[in-house]
Structure formats: structure tokens, C-alpha cells
Protein backbone atom coordinates (compact mmCIF):
# COMPACT_ATOMS: atom_id res chain seq x y z
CA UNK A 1 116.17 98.84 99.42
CA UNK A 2 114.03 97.88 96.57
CA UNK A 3 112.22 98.26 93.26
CA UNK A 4 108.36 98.54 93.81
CA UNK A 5 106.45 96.81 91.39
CA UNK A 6 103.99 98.22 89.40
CA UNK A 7 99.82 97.96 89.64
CA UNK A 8 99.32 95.80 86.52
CA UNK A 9 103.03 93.79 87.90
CA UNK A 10 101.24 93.02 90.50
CA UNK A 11 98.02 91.65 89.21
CA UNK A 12 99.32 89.57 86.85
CA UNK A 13 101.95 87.88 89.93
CA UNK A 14 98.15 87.59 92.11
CA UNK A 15 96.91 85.89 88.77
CA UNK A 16 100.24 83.30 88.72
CA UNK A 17 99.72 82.34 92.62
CA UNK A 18 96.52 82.38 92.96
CA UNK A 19 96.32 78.56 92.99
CA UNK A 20 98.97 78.31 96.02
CA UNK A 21 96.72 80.81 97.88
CA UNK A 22 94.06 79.01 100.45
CA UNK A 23 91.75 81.95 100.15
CA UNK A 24 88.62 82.00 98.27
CA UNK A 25 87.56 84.07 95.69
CA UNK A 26 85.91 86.74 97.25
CA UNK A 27 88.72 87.23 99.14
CA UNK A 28 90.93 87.24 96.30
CA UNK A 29 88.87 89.75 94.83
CA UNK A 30 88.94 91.99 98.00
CA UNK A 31 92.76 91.92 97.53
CA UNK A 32 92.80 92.80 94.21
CA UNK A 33 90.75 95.86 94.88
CA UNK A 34 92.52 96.62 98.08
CA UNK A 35 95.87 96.93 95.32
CA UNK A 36 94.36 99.34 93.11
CA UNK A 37 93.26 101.80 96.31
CA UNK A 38 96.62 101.64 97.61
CA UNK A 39 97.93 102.16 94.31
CA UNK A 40 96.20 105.45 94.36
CA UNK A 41 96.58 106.23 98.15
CA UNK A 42 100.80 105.73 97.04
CA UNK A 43 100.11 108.25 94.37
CA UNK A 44 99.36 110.76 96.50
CA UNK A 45 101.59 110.12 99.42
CA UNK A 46 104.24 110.60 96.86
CA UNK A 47 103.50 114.07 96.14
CA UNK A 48 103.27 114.68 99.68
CA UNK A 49 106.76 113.50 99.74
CA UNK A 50 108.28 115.75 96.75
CA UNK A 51 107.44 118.93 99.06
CA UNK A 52 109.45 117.44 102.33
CA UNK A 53 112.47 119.51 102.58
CA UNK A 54 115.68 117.46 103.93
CA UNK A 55 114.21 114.35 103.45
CA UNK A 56 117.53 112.19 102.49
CA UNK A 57 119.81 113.68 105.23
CA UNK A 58 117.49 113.38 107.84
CA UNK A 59 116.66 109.40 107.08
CA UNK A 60 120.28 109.11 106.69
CA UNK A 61 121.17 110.62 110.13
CA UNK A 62 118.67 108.69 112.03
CA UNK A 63 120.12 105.25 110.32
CA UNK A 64 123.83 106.57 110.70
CA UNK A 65 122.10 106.31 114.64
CA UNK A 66 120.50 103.11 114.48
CA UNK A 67 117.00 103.98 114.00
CA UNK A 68 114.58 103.58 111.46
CA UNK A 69 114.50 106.44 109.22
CA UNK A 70 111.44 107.51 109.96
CA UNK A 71 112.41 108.44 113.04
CA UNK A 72 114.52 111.24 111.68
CA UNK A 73 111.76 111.86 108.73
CA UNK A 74 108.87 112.13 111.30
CA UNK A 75 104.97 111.93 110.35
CA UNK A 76 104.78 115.89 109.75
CA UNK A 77 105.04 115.04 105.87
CA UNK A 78 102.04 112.91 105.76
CA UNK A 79 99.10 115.55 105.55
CA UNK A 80 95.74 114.77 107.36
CA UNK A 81 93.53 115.18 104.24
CA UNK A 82 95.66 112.38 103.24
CA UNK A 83 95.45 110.56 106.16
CA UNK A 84 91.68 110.91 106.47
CA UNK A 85 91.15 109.91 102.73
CA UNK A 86 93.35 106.62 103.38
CA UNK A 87 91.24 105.59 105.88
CA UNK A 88 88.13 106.38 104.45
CA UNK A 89 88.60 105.10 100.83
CA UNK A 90 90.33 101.74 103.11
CA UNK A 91 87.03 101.66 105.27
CA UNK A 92 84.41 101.60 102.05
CA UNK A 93 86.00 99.01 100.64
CA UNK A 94 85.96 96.56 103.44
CA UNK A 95 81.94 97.54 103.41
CA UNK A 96 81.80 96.87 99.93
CA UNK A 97 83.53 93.74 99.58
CA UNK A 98 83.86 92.42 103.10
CA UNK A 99 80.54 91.77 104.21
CA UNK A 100 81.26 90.25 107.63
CA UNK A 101 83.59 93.14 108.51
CA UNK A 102 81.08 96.23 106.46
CA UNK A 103 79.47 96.87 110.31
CA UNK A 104 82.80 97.28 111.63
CA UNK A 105 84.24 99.59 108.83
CA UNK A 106 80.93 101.92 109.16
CA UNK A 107 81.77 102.12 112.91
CA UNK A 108 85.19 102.55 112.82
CA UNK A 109 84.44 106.01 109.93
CA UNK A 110 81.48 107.41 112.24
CA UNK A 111 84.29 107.77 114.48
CA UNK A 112 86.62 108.74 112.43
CA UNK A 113 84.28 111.51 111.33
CA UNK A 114 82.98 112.25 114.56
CA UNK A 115 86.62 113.78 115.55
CA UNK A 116 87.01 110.57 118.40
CA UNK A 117 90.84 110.46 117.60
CA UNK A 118 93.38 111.77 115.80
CA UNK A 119 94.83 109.89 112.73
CA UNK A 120 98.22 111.61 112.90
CA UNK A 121 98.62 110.42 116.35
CA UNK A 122 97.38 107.13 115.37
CA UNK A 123 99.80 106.96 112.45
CA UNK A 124 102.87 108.11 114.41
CA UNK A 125 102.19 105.89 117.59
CA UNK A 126 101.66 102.63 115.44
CA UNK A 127 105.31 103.40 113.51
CA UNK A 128 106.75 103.44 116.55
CA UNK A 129 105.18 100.05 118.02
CA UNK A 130 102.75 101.18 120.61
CA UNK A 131 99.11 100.83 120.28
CA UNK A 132 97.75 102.34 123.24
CA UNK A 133 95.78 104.64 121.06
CA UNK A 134 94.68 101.69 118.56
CA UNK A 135 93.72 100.01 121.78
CA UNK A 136 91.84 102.77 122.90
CA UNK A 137 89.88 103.36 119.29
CA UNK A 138 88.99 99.74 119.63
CA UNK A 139 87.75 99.73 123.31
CA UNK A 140 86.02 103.44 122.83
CA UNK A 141 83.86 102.19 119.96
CA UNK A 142 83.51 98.23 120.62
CA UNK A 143 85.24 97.01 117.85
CA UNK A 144 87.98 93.87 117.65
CA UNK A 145 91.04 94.88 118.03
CA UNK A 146 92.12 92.99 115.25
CA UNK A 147 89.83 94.87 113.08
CA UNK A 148 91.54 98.39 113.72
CA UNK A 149 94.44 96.86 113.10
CA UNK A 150 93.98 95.65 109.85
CA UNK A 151 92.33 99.30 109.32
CA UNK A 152 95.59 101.01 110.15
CA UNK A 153 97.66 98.38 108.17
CA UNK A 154 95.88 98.61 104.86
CA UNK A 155 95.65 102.44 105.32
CA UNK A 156 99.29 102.96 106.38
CA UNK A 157 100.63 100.63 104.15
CA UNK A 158 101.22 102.67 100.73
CA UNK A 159 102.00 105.69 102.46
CA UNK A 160 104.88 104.00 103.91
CA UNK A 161 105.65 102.45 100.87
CA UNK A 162 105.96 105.50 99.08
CA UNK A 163 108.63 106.80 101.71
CA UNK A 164 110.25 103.28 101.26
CA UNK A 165 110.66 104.36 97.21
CA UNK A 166 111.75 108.15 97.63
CA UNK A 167 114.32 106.66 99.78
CA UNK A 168 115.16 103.45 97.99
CA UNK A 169 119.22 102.98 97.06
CA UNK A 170 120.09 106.19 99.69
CA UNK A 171 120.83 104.82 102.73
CA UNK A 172 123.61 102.88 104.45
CA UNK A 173 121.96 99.31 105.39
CA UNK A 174 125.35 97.77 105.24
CA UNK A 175 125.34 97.27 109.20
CA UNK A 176 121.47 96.94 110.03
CA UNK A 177 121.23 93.88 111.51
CA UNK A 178 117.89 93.93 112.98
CA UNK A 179 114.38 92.62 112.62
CA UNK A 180 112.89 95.55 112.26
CA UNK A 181 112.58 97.64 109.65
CA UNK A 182 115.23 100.48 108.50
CA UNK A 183 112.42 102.66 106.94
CA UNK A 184 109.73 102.27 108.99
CA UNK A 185 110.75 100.81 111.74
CA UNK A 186 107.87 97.79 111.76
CA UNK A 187 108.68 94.36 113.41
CA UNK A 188 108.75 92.08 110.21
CA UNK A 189 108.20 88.21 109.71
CA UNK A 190 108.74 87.86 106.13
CA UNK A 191 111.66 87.26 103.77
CA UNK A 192 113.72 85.58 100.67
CA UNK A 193 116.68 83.87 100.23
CA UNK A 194 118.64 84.20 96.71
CA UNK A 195 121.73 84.01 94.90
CA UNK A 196 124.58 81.74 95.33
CA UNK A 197 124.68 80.40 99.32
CA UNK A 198 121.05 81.61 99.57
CA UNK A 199 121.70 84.96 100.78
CA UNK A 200 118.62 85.79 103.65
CA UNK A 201 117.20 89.54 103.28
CA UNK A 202 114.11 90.39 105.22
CA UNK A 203 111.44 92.28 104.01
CA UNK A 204 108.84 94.55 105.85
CA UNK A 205 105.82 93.92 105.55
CA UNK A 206 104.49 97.67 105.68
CA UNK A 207 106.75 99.92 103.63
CA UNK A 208 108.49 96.64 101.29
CA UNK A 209 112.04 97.83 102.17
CA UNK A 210 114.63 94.65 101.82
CA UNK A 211 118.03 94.37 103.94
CA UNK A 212 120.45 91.54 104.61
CA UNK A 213 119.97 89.54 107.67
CA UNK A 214 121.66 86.53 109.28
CA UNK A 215 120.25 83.17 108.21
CA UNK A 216 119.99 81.56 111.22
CA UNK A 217 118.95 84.24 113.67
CA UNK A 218 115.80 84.88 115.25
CA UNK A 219 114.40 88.38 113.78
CA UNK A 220 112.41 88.88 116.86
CA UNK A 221 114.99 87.97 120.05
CA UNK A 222 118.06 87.55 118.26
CA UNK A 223 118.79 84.35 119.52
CA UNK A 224 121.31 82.39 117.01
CA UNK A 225 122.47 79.95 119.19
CA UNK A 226 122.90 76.18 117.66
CA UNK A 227 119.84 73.99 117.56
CA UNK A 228 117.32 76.63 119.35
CA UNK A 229 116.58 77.82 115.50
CA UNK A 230 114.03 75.53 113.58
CA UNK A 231 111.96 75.24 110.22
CA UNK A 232 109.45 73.49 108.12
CA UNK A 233 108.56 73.08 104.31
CA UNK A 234 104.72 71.84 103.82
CA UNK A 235 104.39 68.83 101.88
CA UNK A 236 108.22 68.71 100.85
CA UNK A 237 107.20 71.97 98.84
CA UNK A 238 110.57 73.48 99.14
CA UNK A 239 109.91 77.05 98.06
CA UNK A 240 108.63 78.01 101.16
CA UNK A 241 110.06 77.74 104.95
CA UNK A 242 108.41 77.91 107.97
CA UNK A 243 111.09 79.10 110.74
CA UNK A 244 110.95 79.35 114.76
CA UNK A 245 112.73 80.07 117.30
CA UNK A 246 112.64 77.89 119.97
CA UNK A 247 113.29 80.49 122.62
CA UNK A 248 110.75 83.31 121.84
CA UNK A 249 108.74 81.02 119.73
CA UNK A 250 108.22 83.93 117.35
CA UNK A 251 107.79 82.63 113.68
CA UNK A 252 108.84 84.12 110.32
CA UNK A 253 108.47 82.62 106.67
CA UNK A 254 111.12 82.25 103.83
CA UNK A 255 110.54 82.11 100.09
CA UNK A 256 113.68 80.23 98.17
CA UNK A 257 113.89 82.29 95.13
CA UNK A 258 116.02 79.24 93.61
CA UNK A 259 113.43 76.93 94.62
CA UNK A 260 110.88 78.85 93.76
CA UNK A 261 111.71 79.86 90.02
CA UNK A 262 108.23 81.62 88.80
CA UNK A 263 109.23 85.07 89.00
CA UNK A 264 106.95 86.38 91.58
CA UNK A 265 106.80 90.36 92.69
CA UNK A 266 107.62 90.34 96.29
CA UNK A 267 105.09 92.09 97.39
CA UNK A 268 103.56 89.13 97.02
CA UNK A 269 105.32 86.83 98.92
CA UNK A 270 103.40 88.09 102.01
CA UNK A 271 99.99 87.08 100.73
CA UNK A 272 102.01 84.41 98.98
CA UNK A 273 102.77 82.43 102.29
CA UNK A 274 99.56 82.83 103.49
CA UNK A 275 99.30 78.69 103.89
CA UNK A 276 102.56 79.31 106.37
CA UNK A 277 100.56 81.43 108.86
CA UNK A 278 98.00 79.30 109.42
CA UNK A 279 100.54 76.36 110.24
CA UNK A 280 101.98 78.30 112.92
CA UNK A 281 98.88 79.80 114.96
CA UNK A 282 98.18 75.80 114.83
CA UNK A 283 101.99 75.26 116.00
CA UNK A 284 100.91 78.08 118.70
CA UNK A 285 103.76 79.98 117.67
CA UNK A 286 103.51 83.57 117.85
């Protein structure tokens, strides 16, 4: 588990790597304001979360089982005035600051005030990996699926990091050896190495939770089988690795702490690699 940074912790590590980001400023800016609504979107989730009873033992139970804890913690927690604010406050921005996209965002909260669909069922079908209903919000009112799912990310995002937190240095992760996440449950392609030997953890990219993985093992397939596991640095730039697996060609990306030295908050690292994801979708890697 893991220590969430703060709001201003965060801006000022966006201000440091800013110049390693191949984004330009607008978006930069749109980031920066997408922090400070999660920030408050967190906030609240939170308090949702001081009112769950059994909260611990049930995210225990479901790990002690192999599954993510929020399979034992459920979605009942997460109210729908919360829900329906996330989106909402999520979809304004994007019309404030993402012209290309503000068409899109009104659509997608005429639905969403309409009634179309149901943002619990939403929430709780996307945490556990199916998006039939995404697929069907996106088909019902003509919008990119893409789009929605960005939507759901940036919405869902802080609430599951907030669950991440209440439950951060209470569960067993000793034997989670999978590439999903043991909080949320979300497929990640993100992570660190550290320490002496350059320990690998993995990192999710929804809820920020951190546990110890193999190094050379595919997150995705599993697959750790001699010479099938690959990576790349970009321009001999060593703090960051490109990885695939030459079975699944899946890709995930690596920060070296020790190469890296600038003390960067890792929820960061994400945006941080940015450069990497653009290598692979032209690698074709998936």
C-alpha cells in the first residue's frame, strides 16, 4: 500500500516534470485542474468511507481469497449524489478546458441527467472489467468509446483512491502476485523499481495502491519464460523502461527510482511516462 501525496505535493512534482512531458500547455493545464477536482471529489468519497461499517474485515477476507478488496467492500458505500457530482464536476471541466472533447462532455451529462443509465451500475461493472454498459452509453448516445472511458476514469479515479488510503498498511499483499490490482481490482501497466536489486512493485493506475511483483513477468499473461520478456530505454535515458512481452504483446512502463533521483510523487509517474505510450501504440503493442 501507499502514502498519497498531497494537492500542493503534487503540483509542485507536475511543475519538476513538466519538461519530460510531450504534452502542451493546455493540456498541462487541463491536468492540473483535473488534480484539484479530484482532490475534492477524494474529499468527499472519504467521508463516504468513515460511515462503511466492516470495512477492514471485509477487504481483508476477500484478499485472504484472492480477490481484490473491493470485491468484499462492494460499491454500496459510494453514494449516488456522489457519483453523479463526480461525473458532472469531471464532465464541465473537459467543456471548459478541452475544447475538442466540450461536445462530447455536454452529451455524455444530457444523458447522464436524462436518467439513460445508471452510474452505480456503471461504476461497479467497470471495477470488475466489463464494459458492456460503457459500451452501451457510448453506442446509445454516439459518442467514442474512448471518450466514456476517459469519463469513467477521471470520475472513478479519486473515489477509488480514497478506498486505496482508508485501507492503506491493512491488508496482507505478501502473496499477491498478480497484475491486477489488490484494491480495486484494475488491470495495471505501470510501475517502479527501488532499493538495493531494484525491487519491481506495480502500481494501479486507478486507486495508486503499490505491491511487489516479479521483475521479469508479464503483468498481463504471466508469461516469465527466458527471452519472451523484452524492454527499451528512449534515447539511453535510463530512468524509464519500456517492457513487452513477446507472447501477449501487452506493454507496461518502469520508472528506476535509482536512475531517476528527482524525487517525483508517484502519482506522477503515470503522466510521467507519457513519452513511453506513444512508443508502443507505434511498436503496435497493446
Amino acid at each position: 500500500m501507499v502514502y498519497m501525496e498531497s494537492l500542493d505535493e503534487l503540483l509542485e512534482g507536475l511543475e519538476r516534470i513538466a519538461p519530460d512531458l510531450p504534452a502542451e500547455e493546455e493540456a498541462l493545464n487541463f491536468y492540473v485542474e483535473l488534480l484539484k477536482t479530484q482532490a475534492k471529489i477524494k474529499a468527499r468519497a472519504a467521508e463516504d468511507l468513515e460511515k462503511a461499517e466492516g470495512l477492514v474485515d471485509k477487504a481483508r477476507e476477500a484478499v485472504a481469497r484472492g480477490e481484490p478488496a473491493i470485491a468484499g467492500v462492494g460499491v454500496d458505500w459510494i453514494s449516488e449524489e456522489l457519483l453523479a457530482d463526480a461525473f458532472t464536476e469531471i464532465g464541465m471541466l473537459v467543456q471548459a478546458h478541452k475544447p475538442e472533447n466540450a461536445e462530447d462532455a455536454r452529451k455524455f451529462l444530457a444523458a447522464l441527467g436524462s436518467g439513460a443509465f445508471s452510474l452505480r451500475e456503471l461504476a461497479e461493472s467497470v471495477l470488475r472489467g466489463q464494459d458492456d454498459i460503457m459500451r452501451g452509453i457510448a453506442a446509445g448516445i454516439i459518442l467514442d468509446m474512448g471518450f466514456v472511458q476517459a469519463m469513467v476514469y477521471w470520475a472513478l479515479q479519486p473515489i477509488m483512491e480514497a478506498l486505496a488510503d482508508a485501507l492503506a498498511g491493512k491488508l496482507d499483499l505478501s502473496r499477491w502476485q498478480r497484475g491486477t490490482c489488490p484494491v480495486c481490482g484494475s488491470q495495471t501497466r505501470l510501475g517502479y523499481m527501488t532499493g538495493m536489486g531494484n525491487a519491481l512493485y506495480l502500481k494501479c493506475q486507478v486507486c495508486g495502491a503499490e505491491w511487489r511483483f516479479p521483475r521479469i513477468t508479464c503483468p498481463f499473461c504471466g508469461n516469465n519464460e527466458s527471452g519472451t520478456i523484452g524492454f527499451y530505454t528512449l534515447g539511453g535515458d535510463k530512468r524509464f523502461r519500456l517492457y513487452e512481452c513477446k507472447k501477449c504483446h501487452h506493454y507496461w512502463k518502469v520508472v528506476d527510482e535509482n536512475e531517476a533521483g528527482t524525487v517525483v510523487p508517484r502519482r506522477l509517474y503515470d503522466v510521467w511516462t507519457l513519452k513511453l505510450d506513444y512508443v508502443a501504440r507505434e511498436k503496435g503493442l497493446l
